[in-house]
C-alpha atoms as a PDB file:
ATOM      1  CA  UNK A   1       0.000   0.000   0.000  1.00  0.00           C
ATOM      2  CA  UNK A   2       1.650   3.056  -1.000  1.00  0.00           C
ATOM      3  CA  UNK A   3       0.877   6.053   1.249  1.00  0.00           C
ATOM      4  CA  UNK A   4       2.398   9.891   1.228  1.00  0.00           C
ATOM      5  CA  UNK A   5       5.829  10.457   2.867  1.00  0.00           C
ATOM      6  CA  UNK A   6       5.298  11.656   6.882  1.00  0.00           C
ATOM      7  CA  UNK A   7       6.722  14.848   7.333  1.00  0.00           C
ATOM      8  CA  UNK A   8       9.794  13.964   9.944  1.00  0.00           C
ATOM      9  CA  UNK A   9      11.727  16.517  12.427  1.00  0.00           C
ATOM     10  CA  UNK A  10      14.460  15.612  14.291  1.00  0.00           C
ATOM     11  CA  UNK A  11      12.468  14.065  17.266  1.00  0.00           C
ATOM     12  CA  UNK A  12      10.561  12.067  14.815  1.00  0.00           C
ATOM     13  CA  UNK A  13      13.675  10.829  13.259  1.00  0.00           C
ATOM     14  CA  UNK A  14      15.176  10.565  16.335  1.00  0.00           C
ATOM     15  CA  UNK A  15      12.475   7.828  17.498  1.00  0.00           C
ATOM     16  CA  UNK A  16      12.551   6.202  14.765  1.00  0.00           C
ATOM     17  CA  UNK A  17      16.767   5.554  14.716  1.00  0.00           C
ATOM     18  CA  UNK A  18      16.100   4.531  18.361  1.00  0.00           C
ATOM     19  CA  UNK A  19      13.654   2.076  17.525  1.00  0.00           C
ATOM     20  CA  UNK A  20      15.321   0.767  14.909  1.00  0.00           C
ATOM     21  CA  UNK A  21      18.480  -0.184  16.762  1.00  0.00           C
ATOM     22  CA  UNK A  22      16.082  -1.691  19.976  1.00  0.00           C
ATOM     23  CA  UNK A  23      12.603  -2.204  19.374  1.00  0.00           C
ATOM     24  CA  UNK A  24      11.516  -2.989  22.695  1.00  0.00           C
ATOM     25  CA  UNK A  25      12.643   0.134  24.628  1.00  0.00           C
ATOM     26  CA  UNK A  26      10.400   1.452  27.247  1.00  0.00           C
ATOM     27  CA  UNK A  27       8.231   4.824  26.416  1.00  0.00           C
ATOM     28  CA  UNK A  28      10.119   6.809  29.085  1.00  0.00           C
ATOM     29  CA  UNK A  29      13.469   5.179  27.980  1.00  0.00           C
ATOM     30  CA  UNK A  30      12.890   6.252  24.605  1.00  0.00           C
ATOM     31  CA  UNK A  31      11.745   9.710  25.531  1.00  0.00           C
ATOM     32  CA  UNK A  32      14.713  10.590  28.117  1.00  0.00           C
ATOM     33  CA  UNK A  33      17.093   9.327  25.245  1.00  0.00           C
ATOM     34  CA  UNK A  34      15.135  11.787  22.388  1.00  0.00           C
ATOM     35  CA  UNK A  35      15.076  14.788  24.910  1.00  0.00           C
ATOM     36  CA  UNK A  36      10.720  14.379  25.459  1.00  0.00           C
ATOM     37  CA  UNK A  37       8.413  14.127  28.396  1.00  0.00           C
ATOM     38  CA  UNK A  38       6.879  11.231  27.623  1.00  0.00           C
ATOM     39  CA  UNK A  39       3.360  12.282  26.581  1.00  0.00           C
ATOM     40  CA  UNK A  40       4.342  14.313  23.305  1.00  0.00           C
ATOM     41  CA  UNK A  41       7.097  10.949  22.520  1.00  0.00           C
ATOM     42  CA  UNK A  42       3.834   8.556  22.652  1.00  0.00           C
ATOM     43  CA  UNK A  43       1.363  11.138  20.715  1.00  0.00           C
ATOM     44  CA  UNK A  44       4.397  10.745  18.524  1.00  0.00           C
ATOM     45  CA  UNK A  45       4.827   7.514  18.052  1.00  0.00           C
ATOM     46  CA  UNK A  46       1.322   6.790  17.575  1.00  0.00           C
ATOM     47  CA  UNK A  47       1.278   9.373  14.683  1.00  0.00           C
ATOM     48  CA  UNK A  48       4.159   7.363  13.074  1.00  0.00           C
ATOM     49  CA  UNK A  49       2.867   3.876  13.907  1.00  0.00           C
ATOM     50  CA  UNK A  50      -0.767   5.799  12.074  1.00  0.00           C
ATOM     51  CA  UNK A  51       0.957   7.544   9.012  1.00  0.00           C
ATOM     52  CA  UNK A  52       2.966   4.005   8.475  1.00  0.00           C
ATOM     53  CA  UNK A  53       6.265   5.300   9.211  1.00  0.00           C
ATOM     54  CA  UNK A  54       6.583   2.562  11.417  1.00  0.00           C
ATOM     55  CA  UNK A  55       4.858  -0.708  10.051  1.00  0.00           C
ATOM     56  CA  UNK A  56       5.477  -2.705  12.681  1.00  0.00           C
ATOM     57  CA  UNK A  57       7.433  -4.357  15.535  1.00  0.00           C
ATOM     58  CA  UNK A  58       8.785  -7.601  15.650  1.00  0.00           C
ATOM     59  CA  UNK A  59      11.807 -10.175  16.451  1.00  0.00           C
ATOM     60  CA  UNK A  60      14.735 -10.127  14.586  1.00  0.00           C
ATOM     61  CA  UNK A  61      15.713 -14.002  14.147  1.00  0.00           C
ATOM     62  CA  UNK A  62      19.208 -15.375  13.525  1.00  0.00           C
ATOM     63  CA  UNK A  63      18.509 -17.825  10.570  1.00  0.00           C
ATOM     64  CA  UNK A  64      21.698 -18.924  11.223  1.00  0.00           C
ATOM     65  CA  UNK A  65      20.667 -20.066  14.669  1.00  0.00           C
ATOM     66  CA  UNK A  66      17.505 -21.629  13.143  1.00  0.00           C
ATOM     67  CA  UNK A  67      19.444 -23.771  10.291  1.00  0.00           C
ATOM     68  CA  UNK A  68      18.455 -21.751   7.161  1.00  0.00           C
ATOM     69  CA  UNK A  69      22.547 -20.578   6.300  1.00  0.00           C
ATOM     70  CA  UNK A  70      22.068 -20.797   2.664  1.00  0.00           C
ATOM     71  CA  UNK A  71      21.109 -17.559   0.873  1.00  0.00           C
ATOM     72  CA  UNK A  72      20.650 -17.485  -2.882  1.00  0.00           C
ATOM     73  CA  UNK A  73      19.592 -14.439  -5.052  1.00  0.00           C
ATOM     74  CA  UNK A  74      17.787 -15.009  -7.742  1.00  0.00           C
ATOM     75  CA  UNK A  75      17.338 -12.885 -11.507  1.00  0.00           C
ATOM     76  CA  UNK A  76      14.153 -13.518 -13.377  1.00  0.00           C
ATOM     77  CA  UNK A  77      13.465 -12.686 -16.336  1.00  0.00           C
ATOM     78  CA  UNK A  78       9.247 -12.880 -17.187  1.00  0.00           C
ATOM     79  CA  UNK A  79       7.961 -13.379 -20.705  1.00  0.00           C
ATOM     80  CA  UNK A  80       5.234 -10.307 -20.487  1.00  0.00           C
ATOM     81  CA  UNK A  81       5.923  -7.351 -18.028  1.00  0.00           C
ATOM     82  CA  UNK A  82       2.342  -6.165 -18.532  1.00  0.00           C
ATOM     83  CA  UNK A  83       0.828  -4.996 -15.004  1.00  0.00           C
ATOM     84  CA  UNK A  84      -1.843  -7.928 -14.734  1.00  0.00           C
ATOM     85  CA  UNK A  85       1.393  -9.933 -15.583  1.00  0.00           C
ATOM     86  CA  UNK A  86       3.180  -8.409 -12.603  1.00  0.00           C
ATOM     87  CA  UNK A  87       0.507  -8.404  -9.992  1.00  0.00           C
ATOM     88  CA  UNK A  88       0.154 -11.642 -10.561  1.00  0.00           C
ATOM     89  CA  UNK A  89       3.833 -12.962 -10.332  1.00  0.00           C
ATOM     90  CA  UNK A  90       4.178 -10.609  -7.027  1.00  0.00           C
ATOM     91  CA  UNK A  91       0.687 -12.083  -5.870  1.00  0.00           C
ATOM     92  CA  UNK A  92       2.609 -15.806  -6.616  1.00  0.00           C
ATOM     93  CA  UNK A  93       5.901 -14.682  -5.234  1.00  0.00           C
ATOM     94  CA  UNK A  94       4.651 -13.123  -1.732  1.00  0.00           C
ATOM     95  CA  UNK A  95       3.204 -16.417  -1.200  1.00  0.00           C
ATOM     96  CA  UNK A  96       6.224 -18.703  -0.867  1.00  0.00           C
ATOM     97  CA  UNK A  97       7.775 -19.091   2.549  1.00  0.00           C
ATOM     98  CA  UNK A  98      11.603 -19.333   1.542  1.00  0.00           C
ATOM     99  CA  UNK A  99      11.316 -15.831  -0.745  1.00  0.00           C
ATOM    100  CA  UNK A 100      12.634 -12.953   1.628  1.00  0.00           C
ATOM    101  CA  UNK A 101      12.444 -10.284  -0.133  1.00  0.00           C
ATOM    102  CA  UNK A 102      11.049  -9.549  -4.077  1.00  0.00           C
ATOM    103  CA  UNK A 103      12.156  -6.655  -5.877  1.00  0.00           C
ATOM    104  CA  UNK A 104      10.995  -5.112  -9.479  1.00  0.00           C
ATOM    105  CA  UNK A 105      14.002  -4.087 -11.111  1.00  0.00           C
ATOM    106  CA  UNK A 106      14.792  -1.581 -14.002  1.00  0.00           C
ATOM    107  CA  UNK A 107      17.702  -3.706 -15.850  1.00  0.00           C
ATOM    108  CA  UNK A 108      18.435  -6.534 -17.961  1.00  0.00           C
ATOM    109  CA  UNK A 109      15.996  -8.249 -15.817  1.00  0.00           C
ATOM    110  CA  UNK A 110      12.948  -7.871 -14.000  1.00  0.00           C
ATOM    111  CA  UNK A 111      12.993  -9.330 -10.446  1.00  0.00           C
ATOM    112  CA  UNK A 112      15.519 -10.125  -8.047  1.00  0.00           C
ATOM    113  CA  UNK A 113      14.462 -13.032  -5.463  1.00  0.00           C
ATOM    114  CA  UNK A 114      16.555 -13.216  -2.056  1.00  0.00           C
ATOM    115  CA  UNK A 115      15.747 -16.862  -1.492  1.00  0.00           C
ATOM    116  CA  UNK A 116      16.779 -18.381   2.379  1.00  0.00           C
ATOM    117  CA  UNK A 117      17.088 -21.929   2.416  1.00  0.00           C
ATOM    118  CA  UNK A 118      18.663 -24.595   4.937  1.00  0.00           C
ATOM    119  CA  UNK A 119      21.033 -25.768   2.258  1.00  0.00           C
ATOM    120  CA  UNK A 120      21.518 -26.310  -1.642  1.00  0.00           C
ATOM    121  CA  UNK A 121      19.477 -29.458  -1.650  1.00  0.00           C
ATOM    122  CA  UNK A 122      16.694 -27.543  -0.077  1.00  0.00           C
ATOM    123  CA  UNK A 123      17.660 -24.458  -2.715  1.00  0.00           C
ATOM    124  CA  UNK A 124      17.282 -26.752  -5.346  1.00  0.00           C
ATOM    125  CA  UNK A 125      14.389 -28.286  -3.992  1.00  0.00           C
ATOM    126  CA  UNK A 126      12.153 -24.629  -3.869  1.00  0.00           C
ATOM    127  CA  UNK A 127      13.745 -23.202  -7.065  1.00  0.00           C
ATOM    128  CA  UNK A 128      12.538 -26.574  -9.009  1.00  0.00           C
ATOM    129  CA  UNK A 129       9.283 -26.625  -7.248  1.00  0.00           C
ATOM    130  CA  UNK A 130       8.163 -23.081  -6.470  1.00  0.00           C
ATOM    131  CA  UNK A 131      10.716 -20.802  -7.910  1.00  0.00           C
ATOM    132  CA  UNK A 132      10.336 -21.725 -11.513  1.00  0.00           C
ATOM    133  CA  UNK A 133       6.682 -22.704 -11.439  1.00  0.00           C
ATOM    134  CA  UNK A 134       5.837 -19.090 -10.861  1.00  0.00           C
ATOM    135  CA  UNK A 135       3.695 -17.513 -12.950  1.00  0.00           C
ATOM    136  CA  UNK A 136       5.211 -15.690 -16.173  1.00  0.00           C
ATOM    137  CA  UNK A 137       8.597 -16.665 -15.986  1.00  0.00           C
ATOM    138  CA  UNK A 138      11.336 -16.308 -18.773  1.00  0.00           C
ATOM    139  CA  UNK A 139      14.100 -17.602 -17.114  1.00  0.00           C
ATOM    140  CA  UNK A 140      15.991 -17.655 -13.890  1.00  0.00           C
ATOM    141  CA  UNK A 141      19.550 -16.947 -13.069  1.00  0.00           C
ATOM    142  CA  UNK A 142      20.564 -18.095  -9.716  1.00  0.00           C
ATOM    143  CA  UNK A 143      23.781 -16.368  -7.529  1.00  0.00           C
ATOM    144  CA  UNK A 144      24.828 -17.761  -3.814  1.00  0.00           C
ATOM    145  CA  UNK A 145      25.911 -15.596  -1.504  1.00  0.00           C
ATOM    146  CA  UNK A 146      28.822 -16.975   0.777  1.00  0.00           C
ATOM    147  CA  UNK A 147      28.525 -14.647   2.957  1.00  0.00           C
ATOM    148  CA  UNK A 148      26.396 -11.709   4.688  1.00  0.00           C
ATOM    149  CA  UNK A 149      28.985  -9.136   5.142  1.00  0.00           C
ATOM    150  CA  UNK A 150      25.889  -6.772   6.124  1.00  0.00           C
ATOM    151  CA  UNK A 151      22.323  -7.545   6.868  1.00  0.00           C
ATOM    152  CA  UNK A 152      20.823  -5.289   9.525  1.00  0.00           C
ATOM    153  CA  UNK A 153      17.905  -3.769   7.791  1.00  0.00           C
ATOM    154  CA  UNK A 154      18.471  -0.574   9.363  1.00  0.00           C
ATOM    155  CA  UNK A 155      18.293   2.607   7.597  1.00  0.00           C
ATOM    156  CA  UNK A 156      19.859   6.202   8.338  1.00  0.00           C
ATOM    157  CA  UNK A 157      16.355   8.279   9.067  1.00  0.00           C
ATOM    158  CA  UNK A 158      18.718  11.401  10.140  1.00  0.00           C
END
């Protein structure tokens, strides 16, 4: 759902870099560290959880931790770009579990997949299975990553 841009000032941005880096920090812990009372910090943060600034809170797993250490992006190329032809790849996309992340691309492609998996058997497995029976699909063009030099998911809001 695309929405307009919230207008930010520095204590908005400033609750939202705090939040970022530790999700479950207290209301008057997070309005000490911004400068606030803590009244005008919640009426705050309830504006940006409303306006969708913030989308959410949630755990940040180690997939490590859970088994799933294999990472493969993926390029696809689709054989018709048209936008009923896009919906209804992303539609077909958002609904497999291994696909992180889906991204429409302006290039020599058209989407790049970030596709977690427990190993290549499992890789091979999905891409053979779910990948590639997507709907619309050209081609793929598969790239493992050995390793995640960054992967944070955090943002500079200043």
């Amino acid at each position: 759902m695309q929405t307009d841009r919230a207008e930010l000032d520095g204590f908005d941005r400033a609750i939202l870099t705090t939040l970022a880096e530790e999700g479950r920090i207290s209301i008057a812990d997070l309005a000490r560290r911004i400068g606030l009372s803590k009244s005008p910090t919640q009426a705050r943060l309830r504006k940006l959880e409303k306006t969708g600034a913030i989308r959410g809170y949630r755990a940040i797993l180690d997939p490590i931790q859970l088994g799933l250490d294999h990472v493969a992006f993926v390029e696809v190329k689709m054989n018709n770009t048209s936008e009923p032809a896009l919906a209804k790849f992303n539609a077909a996309a958002t609904d497999i579990p291994e696909i992180e992340q889906v991204h429409l691309i302006a290039g020599n492609f058209d989407y790049l997949l970030k596709v977690r998996t427990a190993d290549m058997r499992s890789y091979r497995r999905v891409l053979a299975e779910k990948v590639s029976t997507l709907p619309g699909i050209a081609f793929t063009s598969t790239y493992v990553a050995m390793e995640a030099v960054k992967e944070d998911g955090l943002a500079d809001v200043t």
